[in-house]
C-alpha atoms as a PDB file:
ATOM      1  CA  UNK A   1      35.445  12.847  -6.300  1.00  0.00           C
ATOM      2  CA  UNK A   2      32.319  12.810  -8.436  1.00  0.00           C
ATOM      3  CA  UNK A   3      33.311   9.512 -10.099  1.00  0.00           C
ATOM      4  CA  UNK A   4      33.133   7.847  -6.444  1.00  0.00           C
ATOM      5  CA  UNK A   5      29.606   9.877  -5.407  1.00  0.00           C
ATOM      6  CA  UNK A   6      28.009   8.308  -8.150  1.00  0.00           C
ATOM      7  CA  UNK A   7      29.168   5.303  -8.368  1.00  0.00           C
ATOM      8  CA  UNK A   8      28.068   4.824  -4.550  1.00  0.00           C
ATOM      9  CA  UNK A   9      24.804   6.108  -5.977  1.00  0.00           C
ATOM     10  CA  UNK A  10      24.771   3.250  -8.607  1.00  0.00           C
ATOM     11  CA  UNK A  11      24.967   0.555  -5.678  1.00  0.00           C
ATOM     12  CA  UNK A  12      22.730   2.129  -3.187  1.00  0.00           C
ATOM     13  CA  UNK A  13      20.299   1.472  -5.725  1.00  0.00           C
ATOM     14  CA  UNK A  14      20.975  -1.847  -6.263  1.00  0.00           C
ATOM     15  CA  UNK A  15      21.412  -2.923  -2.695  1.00  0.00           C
ATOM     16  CA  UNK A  16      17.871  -1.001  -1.976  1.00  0.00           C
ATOM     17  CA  UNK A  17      16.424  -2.856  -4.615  1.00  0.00           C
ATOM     18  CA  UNK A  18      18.173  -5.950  -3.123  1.00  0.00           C
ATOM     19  CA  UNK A  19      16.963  -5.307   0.031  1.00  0.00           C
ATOM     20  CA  UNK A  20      13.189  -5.535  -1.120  1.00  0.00           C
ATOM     21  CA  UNK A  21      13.380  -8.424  -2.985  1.00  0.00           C
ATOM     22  CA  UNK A  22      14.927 -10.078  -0.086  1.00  0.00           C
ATOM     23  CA  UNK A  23      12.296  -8.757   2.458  1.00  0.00           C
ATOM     24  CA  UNK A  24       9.666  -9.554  -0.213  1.00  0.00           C
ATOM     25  CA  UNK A  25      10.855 -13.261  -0.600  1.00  0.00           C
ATOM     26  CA  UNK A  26      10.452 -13.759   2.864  1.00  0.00           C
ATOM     27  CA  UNK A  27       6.818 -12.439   2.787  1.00  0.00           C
ATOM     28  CA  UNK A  28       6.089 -15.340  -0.288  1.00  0.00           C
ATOM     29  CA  UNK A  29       7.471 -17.795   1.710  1.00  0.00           C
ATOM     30  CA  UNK A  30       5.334 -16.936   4.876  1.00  0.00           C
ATOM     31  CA  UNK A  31       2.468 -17.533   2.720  1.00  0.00           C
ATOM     32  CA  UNK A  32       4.131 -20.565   1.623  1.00  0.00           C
ATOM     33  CA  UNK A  33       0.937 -24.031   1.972  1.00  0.00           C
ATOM     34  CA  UNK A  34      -1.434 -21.398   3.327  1.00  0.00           C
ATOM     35  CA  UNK A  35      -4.876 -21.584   2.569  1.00  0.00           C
ATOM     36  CA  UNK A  36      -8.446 -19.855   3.820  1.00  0.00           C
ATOM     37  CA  UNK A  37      -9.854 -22.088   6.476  1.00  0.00           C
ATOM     38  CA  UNK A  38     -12.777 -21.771   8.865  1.00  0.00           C
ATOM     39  CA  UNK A  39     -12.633 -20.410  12.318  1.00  0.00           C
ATOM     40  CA  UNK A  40     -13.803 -22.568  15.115  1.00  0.00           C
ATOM     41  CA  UNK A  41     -12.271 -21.993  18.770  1.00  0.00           C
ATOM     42  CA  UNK A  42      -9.980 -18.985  18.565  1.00  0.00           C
ATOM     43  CA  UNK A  43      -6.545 -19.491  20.090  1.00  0.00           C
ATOM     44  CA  UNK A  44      -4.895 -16.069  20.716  1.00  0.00           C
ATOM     45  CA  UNK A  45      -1.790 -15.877  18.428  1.00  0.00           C
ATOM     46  CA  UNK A  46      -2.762 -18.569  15.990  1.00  0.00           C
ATOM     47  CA  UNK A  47      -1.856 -17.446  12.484  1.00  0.00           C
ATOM     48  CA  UNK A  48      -5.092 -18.315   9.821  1.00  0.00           C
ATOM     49  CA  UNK A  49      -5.966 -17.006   6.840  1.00  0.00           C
ATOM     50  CA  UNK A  50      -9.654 -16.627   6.098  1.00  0.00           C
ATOM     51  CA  UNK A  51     -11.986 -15.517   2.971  1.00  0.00           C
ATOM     52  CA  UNK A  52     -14.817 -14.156   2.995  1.00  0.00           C
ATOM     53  CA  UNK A  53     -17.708 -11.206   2.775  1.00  0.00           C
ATOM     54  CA  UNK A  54     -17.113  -7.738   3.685  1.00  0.00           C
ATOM     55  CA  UNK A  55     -19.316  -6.339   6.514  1.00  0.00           C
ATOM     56  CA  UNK A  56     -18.954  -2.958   7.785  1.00  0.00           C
ATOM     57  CA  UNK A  57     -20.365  -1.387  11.214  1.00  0.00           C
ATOM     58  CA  UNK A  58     -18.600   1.688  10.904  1.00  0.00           C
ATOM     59  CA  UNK A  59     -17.201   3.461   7.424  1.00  0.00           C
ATOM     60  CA  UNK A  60     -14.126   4.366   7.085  1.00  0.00           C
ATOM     61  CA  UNK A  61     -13.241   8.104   7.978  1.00  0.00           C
ATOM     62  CA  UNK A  62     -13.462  10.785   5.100  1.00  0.00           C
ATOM     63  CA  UNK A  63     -14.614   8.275   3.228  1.00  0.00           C
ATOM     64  CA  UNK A  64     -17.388  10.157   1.435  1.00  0.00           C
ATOM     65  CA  UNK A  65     -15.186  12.815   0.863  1.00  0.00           C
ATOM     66  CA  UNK A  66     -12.372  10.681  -0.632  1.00  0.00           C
ATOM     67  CA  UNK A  67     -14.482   8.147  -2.982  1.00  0.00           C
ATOM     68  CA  UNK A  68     -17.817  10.375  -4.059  1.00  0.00           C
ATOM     69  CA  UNK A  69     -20.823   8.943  -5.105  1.00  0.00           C
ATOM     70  CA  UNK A  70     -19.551   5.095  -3.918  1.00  0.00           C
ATOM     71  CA  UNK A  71     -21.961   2.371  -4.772  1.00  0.00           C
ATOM     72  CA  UNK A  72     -21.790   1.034  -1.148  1.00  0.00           C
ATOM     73  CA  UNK A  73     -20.167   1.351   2.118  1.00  0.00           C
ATOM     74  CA  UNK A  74     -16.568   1.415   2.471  1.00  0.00           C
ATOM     75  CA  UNK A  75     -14.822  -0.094   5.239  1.00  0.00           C
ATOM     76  CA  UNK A  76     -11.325   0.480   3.978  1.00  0.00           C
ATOM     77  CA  UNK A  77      -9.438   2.644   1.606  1.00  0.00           C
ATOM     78  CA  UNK A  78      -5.986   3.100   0.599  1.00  0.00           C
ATOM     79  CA  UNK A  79      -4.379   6.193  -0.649  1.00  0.00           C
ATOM     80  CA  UNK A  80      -1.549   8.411  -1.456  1.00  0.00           C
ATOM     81  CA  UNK A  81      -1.616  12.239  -1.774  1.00  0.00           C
ATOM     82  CA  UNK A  82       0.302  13.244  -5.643  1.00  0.00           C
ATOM     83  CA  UNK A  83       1.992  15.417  -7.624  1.00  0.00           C
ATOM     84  CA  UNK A  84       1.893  16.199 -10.981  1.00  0.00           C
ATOM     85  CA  UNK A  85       5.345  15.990 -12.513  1.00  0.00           C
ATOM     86  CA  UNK A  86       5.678  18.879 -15.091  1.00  0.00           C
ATOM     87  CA  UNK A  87       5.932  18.359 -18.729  1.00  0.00           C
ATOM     88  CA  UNK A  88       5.572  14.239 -18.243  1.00  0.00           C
ATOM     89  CA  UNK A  89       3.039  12.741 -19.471  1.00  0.00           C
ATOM     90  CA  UNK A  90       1.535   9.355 -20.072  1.00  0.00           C
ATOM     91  CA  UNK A  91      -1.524   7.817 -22.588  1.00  0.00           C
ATOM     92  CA  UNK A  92      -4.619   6.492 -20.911  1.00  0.00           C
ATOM     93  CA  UNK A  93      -5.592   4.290 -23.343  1.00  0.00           C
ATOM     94  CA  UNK A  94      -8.502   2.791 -21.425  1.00  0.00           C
ATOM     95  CA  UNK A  95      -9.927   6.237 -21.542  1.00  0.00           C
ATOM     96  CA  UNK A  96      -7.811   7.316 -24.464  1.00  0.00           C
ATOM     97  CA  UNK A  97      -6.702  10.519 -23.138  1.00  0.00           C
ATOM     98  CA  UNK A  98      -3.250  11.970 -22.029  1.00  0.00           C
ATOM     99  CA  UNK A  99      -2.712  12.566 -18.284  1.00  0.00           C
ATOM    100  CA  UNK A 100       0.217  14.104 -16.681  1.00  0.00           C
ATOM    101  CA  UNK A 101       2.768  11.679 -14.718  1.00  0.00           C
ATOM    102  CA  UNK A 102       2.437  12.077 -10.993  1.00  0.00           C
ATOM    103  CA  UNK A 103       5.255  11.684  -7.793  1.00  0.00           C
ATOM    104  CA  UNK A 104       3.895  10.419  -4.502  1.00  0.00           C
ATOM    105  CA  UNK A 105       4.466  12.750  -1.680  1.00  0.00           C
ATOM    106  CA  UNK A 106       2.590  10.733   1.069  1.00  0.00           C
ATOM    107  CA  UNK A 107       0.438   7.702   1.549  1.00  0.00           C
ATOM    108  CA  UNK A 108      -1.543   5.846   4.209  1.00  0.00           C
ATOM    109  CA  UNK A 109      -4.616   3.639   4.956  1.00  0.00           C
ATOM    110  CA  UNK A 110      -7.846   4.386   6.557  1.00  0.00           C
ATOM    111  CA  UNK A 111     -10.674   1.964   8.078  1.00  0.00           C
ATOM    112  CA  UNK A 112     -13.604   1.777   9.916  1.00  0.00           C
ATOM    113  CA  UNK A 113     -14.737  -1.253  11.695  1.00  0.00           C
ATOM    114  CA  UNK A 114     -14.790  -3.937   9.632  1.00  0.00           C
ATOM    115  CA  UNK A 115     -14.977  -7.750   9.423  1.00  0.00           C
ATOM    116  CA  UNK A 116     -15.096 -10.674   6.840  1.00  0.00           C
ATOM    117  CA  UNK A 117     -17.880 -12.943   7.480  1.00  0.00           C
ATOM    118  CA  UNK A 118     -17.673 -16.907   6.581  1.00  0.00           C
ATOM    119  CA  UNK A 119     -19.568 -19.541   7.557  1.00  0.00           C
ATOM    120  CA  UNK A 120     -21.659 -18.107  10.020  1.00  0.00           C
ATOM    121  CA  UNK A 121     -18.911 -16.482  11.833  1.00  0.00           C
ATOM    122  CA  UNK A 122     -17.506 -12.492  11.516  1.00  0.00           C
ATOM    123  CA  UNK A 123     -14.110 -12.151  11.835  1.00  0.00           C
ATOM    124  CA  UNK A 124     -12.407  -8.118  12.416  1.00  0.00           C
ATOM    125  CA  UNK A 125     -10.117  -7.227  10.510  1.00  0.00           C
ATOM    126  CA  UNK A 126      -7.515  -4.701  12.181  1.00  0.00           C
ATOM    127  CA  UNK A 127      -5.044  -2.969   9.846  1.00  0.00           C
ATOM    128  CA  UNK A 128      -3.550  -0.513  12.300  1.00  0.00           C
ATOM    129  CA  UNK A 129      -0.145  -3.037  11.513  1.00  0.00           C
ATOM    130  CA  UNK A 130       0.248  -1.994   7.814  1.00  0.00           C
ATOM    131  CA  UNK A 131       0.078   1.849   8.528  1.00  0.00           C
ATOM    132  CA  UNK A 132       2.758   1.185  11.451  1.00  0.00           C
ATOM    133  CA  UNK A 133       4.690  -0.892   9.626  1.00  0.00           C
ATOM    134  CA  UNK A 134       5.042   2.036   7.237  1.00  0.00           C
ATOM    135  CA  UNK A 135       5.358   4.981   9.660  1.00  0.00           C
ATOM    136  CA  UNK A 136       2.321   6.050   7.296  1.00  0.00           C
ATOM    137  CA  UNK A 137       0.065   9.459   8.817  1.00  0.00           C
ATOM    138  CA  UNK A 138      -3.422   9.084   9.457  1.00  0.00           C
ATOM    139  CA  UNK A 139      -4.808  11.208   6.670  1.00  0.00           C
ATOM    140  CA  UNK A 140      -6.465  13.531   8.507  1.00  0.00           C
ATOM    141  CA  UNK A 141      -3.201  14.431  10.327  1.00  0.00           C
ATOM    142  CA  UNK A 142      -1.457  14.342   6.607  1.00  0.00           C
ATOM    143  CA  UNK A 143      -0.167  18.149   5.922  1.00  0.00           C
ATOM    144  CA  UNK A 144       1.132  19.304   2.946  1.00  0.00           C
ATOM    145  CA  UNK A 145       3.687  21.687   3.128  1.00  0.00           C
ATOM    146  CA  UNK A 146       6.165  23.751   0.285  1.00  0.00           C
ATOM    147  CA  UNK A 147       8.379  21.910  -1.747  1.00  0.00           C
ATOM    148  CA  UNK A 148       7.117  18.067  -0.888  1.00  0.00           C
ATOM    149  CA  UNK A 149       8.865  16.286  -3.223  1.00  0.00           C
ATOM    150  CA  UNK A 150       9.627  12.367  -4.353  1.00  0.00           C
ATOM    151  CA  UNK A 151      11.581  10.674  -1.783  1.00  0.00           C
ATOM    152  CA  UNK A 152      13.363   7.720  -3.971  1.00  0.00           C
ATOM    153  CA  UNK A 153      14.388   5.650  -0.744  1.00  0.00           C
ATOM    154  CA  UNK A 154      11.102   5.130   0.609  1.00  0.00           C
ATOM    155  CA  UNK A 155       8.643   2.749   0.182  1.00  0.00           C
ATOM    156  CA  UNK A 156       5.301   4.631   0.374  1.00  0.00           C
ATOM    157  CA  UNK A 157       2.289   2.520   1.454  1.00  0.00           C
ATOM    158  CA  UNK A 158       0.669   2.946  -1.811  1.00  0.00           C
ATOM    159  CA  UNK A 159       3.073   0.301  -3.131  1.00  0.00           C
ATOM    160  CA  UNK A 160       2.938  -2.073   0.000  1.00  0.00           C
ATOM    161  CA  UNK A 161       3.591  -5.868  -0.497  1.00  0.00           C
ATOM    162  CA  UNK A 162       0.841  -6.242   2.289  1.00  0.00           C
ATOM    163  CA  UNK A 163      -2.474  -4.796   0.666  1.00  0.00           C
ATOM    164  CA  UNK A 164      -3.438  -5.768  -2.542  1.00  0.00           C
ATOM    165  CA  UNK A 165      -6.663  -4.412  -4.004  1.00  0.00           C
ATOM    166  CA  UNK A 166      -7.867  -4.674  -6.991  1.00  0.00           C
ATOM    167  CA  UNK A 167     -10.528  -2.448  -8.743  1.00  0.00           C
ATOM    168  CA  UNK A 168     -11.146   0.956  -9.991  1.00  0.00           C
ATOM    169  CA  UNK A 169      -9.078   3.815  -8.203  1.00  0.00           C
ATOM    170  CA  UNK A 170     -10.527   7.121  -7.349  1.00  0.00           C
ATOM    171  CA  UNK A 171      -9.315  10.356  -7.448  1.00  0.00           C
ATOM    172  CA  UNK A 172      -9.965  13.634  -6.223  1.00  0.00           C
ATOM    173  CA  UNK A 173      -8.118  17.153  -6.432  1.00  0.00           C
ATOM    174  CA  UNK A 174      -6.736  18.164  -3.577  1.00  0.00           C
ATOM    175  CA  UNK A 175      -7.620  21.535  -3.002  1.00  0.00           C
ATOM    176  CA  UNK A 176     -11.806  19.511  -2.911  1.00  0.00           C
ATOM    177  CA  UNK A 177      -9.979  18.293   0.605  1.00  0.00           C
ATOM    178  CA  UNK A 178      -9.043  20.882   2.913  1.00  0.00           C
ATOM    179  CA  UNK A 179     -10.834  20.297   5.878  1.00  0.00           C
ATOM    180  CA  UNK A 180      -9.694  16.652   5.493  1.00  0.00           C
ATOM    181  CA  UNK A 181      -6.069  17.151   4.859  1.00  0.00           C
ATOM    182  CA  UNK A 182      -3.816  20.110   6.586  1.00  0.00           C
ATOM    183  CA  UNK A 183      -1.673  23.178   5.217  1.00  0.00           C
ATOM    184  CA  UNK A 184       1.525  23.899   6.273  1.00  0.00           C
ATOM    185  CA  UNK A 185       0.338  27.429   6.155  1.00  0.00           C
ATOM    186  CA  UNK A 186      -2.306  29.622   4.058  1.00  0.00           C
ATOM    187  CA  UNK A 187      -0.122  30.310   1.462  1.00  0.00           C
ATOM    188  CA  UNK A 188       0.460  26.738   0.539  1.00  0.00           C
ATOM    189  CA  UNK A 189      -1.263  25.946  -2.481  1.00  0.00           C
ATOM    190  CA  UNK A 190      -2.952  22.461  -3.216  1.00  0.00           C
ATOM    191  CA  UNK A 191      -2.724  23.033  -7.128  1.00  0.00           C
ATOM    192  CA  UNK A 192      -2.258  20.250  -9.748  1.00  0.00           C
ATOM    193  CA  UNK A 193      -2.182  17.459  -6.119  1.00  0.00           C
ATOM    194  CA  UNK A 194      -4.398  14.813  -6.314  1.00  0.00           C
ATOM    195  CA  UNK A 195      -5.512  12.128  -3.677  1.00  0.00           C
ATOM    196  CA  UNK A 196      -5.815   8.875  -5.083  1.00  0.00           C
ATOM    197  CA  UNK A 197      -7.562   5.892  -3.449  1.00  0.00           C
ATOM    198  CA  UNK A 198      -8.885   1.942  -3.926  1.00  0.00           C
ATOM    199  CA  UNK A 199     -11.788   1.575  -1.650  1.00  0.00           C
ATOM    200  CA  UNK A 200     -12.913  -1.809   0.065  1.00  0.00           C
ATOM    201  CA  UNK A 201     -16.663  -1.978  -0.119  1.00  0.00           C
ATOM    202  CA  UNK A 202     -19.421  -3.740   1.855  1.00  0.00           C
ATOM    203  CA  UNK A 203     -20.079  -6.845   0.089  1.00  0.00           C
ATOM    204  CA  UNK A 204     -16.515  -7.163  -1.596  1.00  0.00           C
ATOM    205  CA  UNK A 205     -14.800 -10.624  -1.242  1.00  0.00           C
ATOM    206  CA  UNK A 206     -11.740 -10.542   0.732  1.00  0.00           C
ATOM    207  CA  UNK A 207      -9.169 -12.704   1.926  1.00  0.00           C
ATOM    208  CA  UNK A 208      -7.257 -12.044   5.115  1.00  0.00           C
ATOM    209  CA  UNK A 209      -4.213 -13.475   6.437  1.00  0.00           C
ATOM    210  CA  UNK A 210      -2.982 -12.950   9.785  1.00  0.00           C
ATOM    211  CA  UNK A 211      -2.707 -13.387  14.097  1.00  0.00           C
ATOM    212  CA  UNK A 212      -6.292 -14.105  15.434  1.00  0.00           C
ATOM    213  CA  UNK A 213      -7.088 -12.871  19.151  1.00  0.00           C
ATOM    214  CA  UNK A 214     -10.274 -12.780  20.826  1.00  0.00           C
ATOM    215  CA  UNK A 215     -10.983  -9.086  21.972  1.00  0.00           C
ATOM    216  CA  UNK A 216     -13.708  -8.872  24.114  1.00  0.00           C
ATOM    217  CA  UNK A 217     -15.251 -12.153  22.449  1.00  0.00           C
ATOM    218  CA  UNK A 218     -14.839 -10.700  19.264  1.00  0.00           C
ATOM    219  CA  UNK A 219     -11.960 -12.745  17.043  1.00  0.00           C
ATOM    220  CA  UNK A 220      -9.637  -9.813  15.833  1.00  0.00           C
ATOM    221  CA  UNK A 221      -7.194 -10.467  12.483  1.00  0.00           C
ATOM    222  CA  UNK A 222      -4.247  -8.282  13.179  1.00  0.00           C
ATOM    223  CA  UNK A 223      -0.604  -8.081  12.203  1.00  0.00           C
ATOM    224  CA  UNK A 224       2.251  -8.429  14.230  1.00  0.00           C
ATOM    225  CA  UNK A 225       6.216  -7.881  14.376  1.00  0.00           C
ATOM    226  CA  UNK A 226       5.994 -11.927  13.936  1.00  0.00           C
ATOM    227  CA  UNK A 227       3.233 -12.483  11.317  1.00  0.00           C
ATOM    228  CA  UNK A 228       2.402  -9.857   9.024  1.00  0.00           C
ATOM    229  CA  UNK A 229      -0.857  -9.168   7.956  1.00  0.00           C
ATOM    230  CA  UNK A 230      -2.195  -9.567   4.382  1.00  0.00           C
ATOM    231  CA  UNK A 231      -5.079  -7.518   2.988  1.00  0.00           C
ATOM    232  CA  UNK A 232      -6.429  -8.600  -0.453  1.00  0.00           C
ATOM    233  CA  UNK A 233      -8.972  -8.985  -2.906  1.00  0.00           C
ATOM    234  CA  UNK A 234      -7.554 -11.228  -4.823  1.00  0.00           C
ATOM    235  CA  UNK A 235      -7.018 -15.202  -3.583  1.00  0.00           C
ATOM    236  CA  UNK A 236      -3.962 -16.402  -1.892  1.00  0.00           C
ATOM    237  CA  UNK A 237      -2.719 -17.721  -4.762  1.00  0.00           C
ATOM    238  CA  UNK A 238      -3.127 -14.372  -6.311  1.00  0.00           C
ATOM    239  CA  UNK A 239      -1.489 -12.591  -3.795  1.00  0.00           C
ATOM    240  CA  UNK A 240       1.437 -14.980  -3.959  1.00  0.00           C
ATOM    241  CA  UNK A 241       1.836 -13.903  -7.647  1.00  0.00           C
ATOM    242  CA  UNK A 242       1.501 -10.268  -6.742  1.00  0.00           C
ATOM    243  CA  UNK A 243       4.806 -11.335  -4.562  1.00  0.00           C
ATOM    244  CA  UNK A 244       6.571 -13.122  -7.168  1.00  0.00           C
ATOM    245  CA  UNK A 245       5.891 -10.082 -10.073  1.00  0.00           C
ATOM    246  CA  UNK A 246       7.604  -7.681  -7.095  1.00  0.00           C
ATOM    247  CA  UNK A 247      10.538  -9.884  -6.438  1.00  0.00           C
ATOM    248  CA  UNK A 248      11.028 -10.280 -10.470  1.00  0.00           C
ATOM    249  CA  UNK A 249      10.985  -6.445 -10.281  1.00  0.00           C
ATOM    250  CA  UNK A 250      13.180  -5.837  -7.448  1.00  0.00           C
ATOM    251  CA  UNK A 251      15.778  -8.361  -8.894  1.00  0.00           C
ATOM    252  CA  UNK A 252      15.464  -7.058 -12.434  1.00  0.00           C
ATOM    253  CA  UNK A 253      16.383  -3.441 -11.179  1.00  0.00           C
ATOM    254  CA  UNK A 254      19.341  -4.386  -8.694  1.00  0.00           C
ATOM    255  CA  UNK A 255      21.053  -6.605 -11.210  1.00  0.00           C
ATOM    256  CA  UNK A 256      20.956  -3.881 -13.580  1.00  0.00           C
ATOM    257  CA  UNK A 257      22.003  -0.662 -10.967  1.00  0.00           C
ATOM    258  CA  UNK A 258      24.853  -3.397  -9.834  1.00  0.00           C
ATOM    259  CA  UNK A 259      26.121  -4.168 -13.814  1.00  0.00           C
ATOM    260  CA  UNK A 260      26.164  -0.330 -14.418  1.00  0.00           C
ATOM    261  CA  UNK A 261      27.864  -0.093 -10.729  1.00  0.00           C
ATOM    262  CA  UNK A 262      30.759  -2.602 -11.957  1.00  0.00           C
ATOM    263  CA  UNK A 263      30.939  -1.035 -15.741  1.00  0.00           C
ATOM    264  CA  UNK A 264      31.424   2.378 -14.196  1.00  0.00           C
ATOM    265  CA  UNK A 265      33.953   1.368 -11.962  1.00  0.00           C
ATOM    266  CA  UNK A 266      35.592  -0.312 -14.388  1.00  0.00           C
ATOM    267  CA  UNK A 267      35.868   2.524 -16.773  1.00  0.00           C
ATOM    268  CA  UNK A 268      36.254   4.934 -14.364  1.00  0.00           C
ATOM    269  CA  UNK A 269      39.343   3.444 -13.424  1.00  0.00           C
ATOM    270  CA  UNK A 270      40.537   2.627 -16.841  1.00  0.00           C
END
């Protein structure tokens, strides 16, 4: 009985892993000959990609709390809520110190109201897709309750093919956050949890591919179950490389779940 559990554990993970280089093939070649262009007359449901400056009306929420001290405004942020895993480690060599391995137990994005200017015209940017697309928790309704643990057959929005930004991260303990995230109850204990974020600033660069509609005048970048949206500070091109290092990563790790899949068959059956 055991031999056939884990073999069947053996190919889940490589069809998972198949799965997401699949799904993340598809996403390269919907940015296949796509460029940043200009915006003249809007026509609802046209997809465009545009590039530009980072202007914010509106912060995004908790951001002061999540990213102290930030240079400027920030109209976007996103983060995951993790754990550390005991007695793993790993060597920061940028800051050449050892840091404890951490476990994602939940992740999300947060924005204000924000918009990329170019050429004289401001476009919003609406990312309510990417947290939908996700099922990812506002954090402010994020609650942390006993025993949250790694969940290996999820992709948490930390890791999403769909926003890609570059830059320093920031991190804060947890237990600097209550207010801002919830406890199951008062015994739960925020201890060695960390929120981790990479803000979008006012003045950043960014590059936004997506469906334009005109909301109340207003042209409005948003995703939908048609066109995904793409959040980056990178280039196009850049993001389409991003893609490419995912789908050599997802094909790397199914080919080698499915060789030890066949091999343990094989042996098992010897």
């Amino acid at each position: 009985m055991f031999k056939y559990v884990f073999g069947g554990l053996l190919f889940i993970y490589s069809a998972w892993s198949g799965y997401h280089l699949l799904k993340n093939g598809l996403l390269y070649h919907s940015l296949s000959g796509v460029e940043p262009t200009s915006i003249g007359t809007v026509v609802d449901g046209e997809r465009i990609a545009v590039k530009g400056t980072v202007t914010i009306d509106d912060p995004a929420p908790a951001s002061k709390e999540v990213i102290p001290h930030p240079s400027r405004r920030i109209g976007m942020y996103v983060w995951r809520v993790a754990k550390n895993k005991p007695g793993s480690n790993k060597i920061d060599f940028r800051n050449l110190k050892v840091k404890a391995n951490k476990k994602t137990v939940g992740s999300g994005i947060e924005a204000g109201t924000l918009a990329v200017s170019s050429d004289g015209t401001t476009v919003r940017v609406d990312p309510t897709w990417v947290r939908e697309a996700h099922g990812a928790p506002k954090l402010t309704d994020f609650t942390v309750v006993p025993g949250m643990g790694y969940r290996n057959f999820r992709l948490y929005l930390w890791r999403t093919p769909y926003v890609r930004l570059s830059g320093d991260e920031a991190e804060v303990p947890l237990d600097q956050l209550e207010g801002v995230v919830e406890k199951y109850d008062a015994e739960t204990s925020l201890a060695d949890m960390w929120l981790q974020s990479r803000p979008l600033e006012a003045g950043d660069t960014l590059t936004v591919y997506g469906e334009v509609h005109s909301t109340g005048g207003t042209p409005v970048i948003r995703g939908t179950d048609e066109t995904p949206l793409f959040i980056t500070n990178d280039s196009i091109d850049g993001l389409r490389r991003y893609l490419l290092k995912l789908m050599s990563r997802n094909a790397s790790s199914s080919g080698f779940f499915l060789v030890l899949t066949v091999l343990f068959v094989f042996y098992a059956n010897w």
